[in-house]
C-alpha atoms as a PDB file:
ATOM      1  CA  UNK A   1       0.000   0.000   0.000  1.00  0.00           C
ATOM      2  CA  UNK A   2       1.257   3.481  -1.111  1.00  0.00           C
ATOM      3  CA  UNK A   3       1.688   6.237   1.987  1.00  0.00           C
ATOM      4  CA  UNK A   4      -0.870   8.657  -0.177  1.00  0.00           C
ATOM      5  CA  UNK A   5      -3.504   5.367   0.293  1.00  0.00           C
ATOM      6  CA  UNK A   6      -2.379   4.871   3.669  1.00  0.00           C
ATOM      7  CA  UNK A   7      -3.195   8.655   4.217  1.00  0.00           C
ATOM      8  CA  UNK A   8      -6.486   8.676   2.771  1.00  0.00           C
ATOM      9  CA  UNK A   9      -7.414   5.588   5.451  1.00  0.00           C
ATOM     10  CA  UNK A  10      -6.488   7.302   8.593  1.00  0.00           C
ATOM     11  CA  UNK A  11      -7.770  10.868   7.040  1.00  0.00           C
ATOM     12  CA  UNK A  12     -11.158   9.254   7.456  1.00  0.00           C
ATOM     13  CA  UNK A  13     -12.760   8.419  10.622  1.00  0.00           C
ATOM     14  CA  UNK A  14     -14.617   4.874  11.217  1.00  0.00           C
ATOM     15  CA  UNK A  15     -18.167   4.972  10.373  1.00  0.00           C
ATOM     16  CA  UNK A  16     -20.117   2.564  12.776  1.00  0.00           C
ATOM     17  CA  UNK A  17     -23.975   1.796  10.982  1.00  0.00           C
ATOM     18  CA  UNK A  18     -26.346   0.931  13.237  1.00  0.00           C
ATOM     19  CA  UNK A  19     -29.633  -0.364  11.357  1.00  0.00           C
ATOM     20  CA  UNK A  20     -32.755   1.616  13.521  1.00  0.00           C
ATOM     21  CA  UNK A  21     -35.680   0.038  14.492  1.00  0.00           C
ATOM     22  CA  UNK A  22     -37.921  -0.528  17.525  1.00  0.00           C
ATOM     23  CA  UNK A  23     -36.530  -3.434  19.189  1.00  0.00           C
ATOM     24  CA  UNK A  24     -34.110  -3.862  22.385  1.00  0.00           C
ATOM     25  CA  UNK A  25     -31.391  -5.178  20.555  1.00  0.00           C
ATOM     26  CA  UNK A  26     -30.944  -2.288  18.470  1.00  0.00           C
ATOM     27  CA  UNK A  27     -30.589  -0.006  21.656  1.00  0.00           C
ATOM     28  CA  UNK A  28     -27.492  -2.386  22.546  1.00  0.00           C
ATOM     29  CA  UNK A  29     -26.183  -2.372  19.729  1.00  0.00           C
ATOM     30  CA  UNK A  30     -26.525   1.723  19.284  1.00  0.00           C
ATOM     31  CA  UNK A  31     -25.206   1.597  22.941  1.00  0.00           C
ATOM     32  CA  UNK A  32     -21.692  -0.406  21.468  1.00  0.00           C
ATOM     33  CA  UNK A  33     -21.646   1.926  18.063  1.00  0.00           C
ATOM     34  CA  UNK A  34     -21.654   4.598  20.053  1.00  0.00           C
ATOM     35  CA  UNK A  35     -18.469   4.157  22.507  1.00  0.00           C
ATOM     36  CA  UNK A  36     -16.900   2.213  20.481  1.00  0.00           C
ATOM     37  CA  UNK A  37     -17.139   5.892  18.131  1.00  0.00           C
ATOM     38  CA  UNK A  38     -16.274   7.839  20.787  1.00  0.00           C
ATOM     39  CA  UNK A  39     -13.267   5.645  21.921  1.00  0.00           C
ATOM     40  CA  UNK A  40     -11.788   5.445  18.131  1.00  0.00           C
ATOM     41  CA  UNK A  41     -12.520   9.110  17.350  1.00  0.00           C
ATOM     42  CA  UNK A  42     -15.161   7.515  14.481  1.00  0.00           C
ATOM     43  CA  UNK A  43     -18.495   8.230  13.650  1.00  0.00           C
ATOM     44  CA  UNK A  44     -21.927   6.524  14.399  1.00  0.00           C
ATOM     45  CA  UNK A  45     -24.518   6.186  11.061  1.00  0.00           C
ATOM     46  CA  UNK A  46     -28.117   5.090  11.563  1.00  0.00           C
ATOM     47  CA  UNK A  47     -29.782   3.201   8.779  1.00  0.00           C
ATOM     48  CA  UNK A  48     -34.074   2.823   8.804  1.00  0.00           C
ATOM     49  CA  UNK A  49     -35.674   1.506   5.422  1.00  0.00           C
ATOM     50  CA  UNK A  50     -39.201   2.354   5.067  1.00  0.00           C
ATOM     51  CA  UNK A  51     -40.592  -0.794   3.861  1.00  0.00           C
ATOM     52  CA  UNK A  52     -43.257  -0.548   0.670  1.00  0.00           C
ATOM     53  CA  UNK A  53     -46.690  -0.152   1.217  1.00  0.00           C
ATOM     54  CA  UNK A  54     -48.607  -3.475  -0.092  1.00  0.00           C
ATOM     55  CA  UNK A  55     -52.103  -1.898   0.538  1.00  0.00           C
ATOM     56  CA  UNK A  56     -53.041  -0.640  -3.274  1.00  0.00           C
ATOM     57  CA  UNK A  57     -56.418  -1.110  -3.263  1.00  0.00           C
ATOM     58  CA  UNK A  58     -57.052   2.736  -3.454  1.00  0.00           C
ATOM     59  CA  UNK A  59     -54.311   5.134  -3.819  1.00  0.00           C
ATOM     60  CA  UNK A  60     -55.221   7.529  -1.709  1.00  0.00           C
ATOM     61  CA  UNK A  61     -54.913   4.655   1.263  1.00  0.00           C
ATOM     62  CA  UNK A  62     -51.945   3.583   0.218  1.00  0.00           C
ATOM     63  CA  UNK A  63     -50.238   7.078  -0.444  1.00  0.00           C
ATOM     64  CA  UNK A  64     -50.993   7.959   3.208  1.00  0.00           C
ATOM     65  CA  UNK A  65     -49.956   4.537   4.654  1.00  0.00           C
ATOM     66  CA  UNK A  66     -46.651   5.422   3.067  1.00  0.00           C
ATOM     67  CA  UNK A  67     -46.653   9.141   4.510  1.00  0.00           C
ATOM     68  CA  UNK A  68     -47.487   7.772   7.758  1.00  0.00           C
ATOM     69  CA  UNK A  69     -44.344   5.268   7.872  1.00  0.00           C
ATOM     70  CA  UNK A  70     -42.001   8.320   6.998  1.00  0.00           C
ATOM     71  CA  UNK A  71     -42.649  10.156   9.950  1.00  0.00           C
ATOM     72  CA  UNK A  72     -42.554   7.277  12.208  1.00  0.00           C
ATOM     73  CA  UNK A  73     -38.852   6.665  10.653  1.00  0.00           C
ATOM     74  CA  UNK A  74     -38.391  10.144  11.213  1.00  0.00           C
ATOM     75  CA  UNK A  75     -39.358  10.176  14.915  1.00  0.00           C
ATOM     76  CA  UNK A  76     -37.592   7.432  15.320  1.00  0.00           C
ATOM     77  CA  UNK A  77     -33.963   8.546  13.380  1.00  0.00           C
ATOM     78  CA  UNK A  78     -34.581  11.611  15.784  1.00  0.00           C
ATOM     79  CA  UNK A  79     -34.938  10.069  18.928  1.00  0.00           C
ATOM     80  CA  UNK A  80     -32.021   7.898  18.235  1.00  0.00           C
ATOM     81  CA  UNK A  81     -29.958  10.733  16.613  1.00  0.00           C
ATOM     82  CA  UNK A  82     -30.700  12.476  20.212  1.00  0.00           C
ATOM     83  CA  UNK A  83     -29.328   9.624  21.803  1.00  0.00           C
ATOM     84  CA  UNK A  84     -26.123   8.869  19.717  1.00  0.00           C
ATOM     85  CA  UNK A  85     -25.202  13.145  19.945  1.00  0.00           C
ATOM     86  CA  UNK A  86     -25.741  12.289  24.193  1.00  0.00           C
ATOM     87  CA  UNK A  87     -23.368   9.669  23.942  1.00  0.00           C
ATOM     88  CA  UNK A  88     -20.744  10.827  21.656  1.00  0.00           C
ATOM     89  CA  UNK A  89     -20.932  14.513  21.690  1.00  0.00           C
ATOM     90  CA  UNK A  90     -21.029  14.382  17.100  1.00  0.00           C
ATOM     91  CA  UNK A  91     -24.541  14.621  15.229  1.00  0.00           C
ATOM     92  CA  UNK A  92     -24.833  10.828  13.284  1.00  0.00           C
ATOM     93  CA  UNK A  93     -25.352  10.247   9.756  1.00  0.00           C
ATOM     94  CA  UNK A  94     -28.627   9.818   9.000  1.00  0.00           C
ATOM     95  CA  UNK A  95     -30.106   7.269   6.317  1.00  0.00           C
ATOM     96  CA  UNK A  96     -33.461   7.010   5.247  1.00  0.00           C
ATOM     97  CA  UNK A  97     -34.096   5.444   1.949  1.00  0.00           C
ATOM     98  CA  UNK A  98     -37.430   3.420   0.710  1.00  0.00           C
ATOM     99  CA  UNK A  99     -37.761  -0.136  -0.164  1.00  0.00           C
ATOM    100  CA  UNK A 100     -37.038  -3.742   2.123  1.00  0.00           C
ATOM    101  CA  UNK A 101     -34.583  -3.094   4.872  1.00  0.00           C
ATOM    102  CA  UNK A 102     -32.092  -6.003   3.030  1.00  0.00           C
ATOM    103  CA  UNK A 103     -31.428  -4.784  -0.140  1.00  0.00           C
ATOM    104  CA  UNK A 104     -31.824  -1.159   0.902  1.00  0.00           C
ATOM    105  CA  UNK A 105     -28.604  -1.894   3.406  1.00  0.00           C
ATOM    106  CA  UNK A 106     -27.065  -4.094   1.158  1.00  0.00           C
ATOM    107  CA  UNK A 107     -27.034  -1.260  -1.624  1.00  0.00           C
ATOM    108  CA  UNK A 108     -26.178   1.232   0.830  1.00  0.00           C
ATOM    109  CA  UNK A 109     -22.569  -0.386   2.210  1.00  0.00           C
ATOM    110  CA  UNK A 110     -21.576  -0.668  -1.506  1.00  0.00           C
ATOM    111  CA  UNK A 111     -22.737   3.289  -2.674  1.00  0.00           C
ATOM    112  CA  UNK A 112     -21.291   4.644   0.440  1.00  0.00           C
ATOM    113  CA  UNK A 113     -17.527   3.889   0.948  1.00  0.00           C
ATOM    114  CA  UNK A 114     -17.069   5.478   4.295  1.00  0.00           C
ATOM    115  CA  UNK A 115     -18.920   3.250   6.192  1.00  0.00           C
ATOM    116  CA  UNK A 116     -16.228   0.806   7.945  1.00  0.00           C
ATOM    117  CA  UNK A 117     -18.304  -1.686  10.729  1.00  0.00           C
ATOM    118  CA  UNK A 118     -21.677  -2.862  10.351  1.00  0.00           C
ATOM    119  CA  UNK A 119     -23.229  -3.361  14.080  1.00  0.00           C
ATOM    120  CA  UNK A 120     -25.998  -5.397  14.414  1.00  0.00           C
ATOM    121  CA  UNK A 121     -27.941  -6.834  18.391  1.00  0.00           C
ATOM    122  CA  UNK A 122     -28.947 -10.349  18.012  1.00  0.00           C
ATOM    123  CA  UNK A 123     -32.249 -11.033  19.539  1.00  0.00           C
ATOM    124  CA  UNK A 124     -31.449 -12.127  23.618  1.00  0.00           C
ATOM    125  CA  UNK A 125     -34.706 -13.700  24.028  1.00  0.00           C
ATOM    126  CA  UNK A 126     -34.862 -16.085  20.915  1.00  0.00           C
ATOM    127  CA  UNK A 127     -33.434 -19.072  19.165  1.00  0.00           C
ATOM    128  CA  UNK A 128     -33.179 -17.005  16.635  1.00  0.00           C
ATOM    129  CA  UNK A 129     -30.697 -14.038  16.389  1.00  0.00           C
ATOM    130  CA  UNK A 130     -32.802 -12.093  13.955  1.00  0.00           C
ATOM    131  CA  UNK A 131     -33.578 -11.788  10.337  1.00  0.00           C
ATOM    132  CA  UNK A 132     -31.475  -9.681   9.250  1.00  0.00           C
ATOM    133  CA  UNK A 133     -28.006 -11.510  10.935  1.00  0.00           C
ATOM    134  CA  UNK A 134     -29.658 -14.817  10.039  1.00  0.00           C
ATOM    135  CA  UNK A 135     -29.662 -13.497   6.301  1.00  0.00           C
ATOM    136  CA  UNK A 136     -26.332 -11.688   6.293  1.00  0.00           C
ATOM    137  CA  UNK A 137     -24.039 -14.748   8.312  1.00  0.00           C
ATOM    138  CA  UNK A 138     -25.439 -17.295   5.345  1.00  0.00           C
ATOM    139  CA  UNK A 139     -26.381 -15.790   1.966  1.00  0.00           C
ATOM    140  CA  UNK A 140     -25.971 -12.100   2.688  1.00  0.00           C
ATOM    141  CA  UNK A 141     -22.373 -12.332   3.919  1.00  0.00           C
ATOM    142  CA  UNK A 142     -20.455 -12.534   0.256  1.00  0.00           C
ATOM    143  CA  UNK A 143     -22.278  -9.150  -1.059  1.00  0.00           C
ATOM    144  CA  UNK A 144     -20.753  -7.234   1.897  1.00  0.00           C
ATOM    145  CA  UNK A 145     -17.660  -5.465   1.678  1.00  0.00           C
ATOM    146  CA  UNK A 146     -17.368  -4.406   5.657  1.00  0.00           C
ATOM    147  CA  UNK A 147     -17.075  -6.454   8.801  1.00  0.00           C
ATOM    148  CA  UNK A 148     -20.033  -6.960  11.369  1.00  0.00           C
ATOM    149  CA  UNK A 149     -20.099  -6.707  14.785  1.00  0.00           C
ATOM    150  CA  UNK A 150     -22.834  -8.753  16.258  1.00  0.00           C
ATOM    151  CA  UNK A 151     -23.654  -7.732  19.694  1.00  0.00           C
ATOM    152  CA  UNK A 152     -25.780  -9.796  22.220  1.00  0.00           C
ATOM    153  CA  UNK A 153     -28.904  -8.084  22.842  1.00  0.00           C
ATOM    154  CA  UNK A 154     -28.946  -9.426  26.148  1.00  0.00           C
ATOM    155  CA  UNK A 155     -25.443  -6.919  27.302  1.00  0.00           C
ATOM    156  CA  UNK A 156     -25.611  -4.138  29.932  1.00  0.00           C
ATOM    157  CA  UNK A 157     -25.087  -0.561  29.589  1.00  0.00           C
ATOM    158  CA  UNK A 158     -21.955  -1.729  31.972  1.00  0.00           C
ATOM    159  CA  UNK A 159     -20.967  -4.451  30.296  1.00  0.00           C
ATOM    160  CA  UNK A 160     -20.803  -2.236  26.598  1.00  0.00           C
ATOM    161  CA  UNK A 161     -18.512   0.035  28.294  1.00  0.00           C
ATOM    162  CA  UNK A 162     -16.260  -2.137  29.863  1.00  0.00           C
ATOM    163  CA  UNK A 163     -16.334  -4.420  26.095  1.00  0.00           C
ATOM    164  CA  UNK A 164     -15.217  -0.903  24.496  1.00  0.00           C
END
């Protein structure tokens, strides 16, 4: 590797996305994002897909169904944008973008370049770690370009901070 590439790397800071949604394992794994950001001098980015309306029965319907789930994302990216600024002291980068929360990620780590970890909770009361980390640790894992970070859903605020 060339110095000017070597440059370029550490000119950038780590970018930490944290897909947002309404469960408790996303709240650890904001909780990790976040100090491990702070403790690396990197960023936290939050990631919400607003998943297509399937009502089309009447336009009208459907066109508010859609306006509805925007401005629940919103609240939502705001709350948590609240949150990450509390524990970090640096505004995130927000990303909002329509379609299934899969491809919509999956398309996002490949367009954007400066996003370095991808940091996922796993479900703590479940067999099943989640949808999303199911998908990406089988089929998923070859179209990424990024490491994840899968963090157990069922971790402390205490235990995050002594982990980073």
């Amino acid at each position: 590797m060339s110095d000017t590439a070597t440059e370029d790397l550490s000119a950038h800071p780590r970018v930490f996305l944290v897909v947002v949604d309404d469960s408790e394992e996303m709240r650890v794994a904001l909780r990790f994002a976040g100090q491990r950001a702070r403790h690396t001098g990197g960023r936290v980015a939050l990631f919400r897909a607003i998943e297509p309306v399937e009502f089309q029965h009447w336009m009208g319907v459907g066109e508010l169904m859609r306006e509805e789930a925007r401005q629940e994302a919103e609240a939502l990216m705001e709350r948590m944008s609240e949150q990450v600024v509390e524990m970090t002291g640096a505004i995130p980068i927000i990303y909002l973008r329509e379609g299934t929360t899969r491809e919509e990620l999956l398309t996002l780590i490949d367009e954007e370049r400066s996003i370095s970890v991808l940091v996922l909770g796993a479900a703590a009361k479940s067999d099943n770690p989640g949808p999303l980390i199911s998908y990406l640790a089988s089929k998923g894992a070859a179209r990424l370009r990024i490491p994840i970070t899968i963090v157990p859903g069922s971790l402390t605020d205490e235990e995050i901070d002594a982990l980073t």
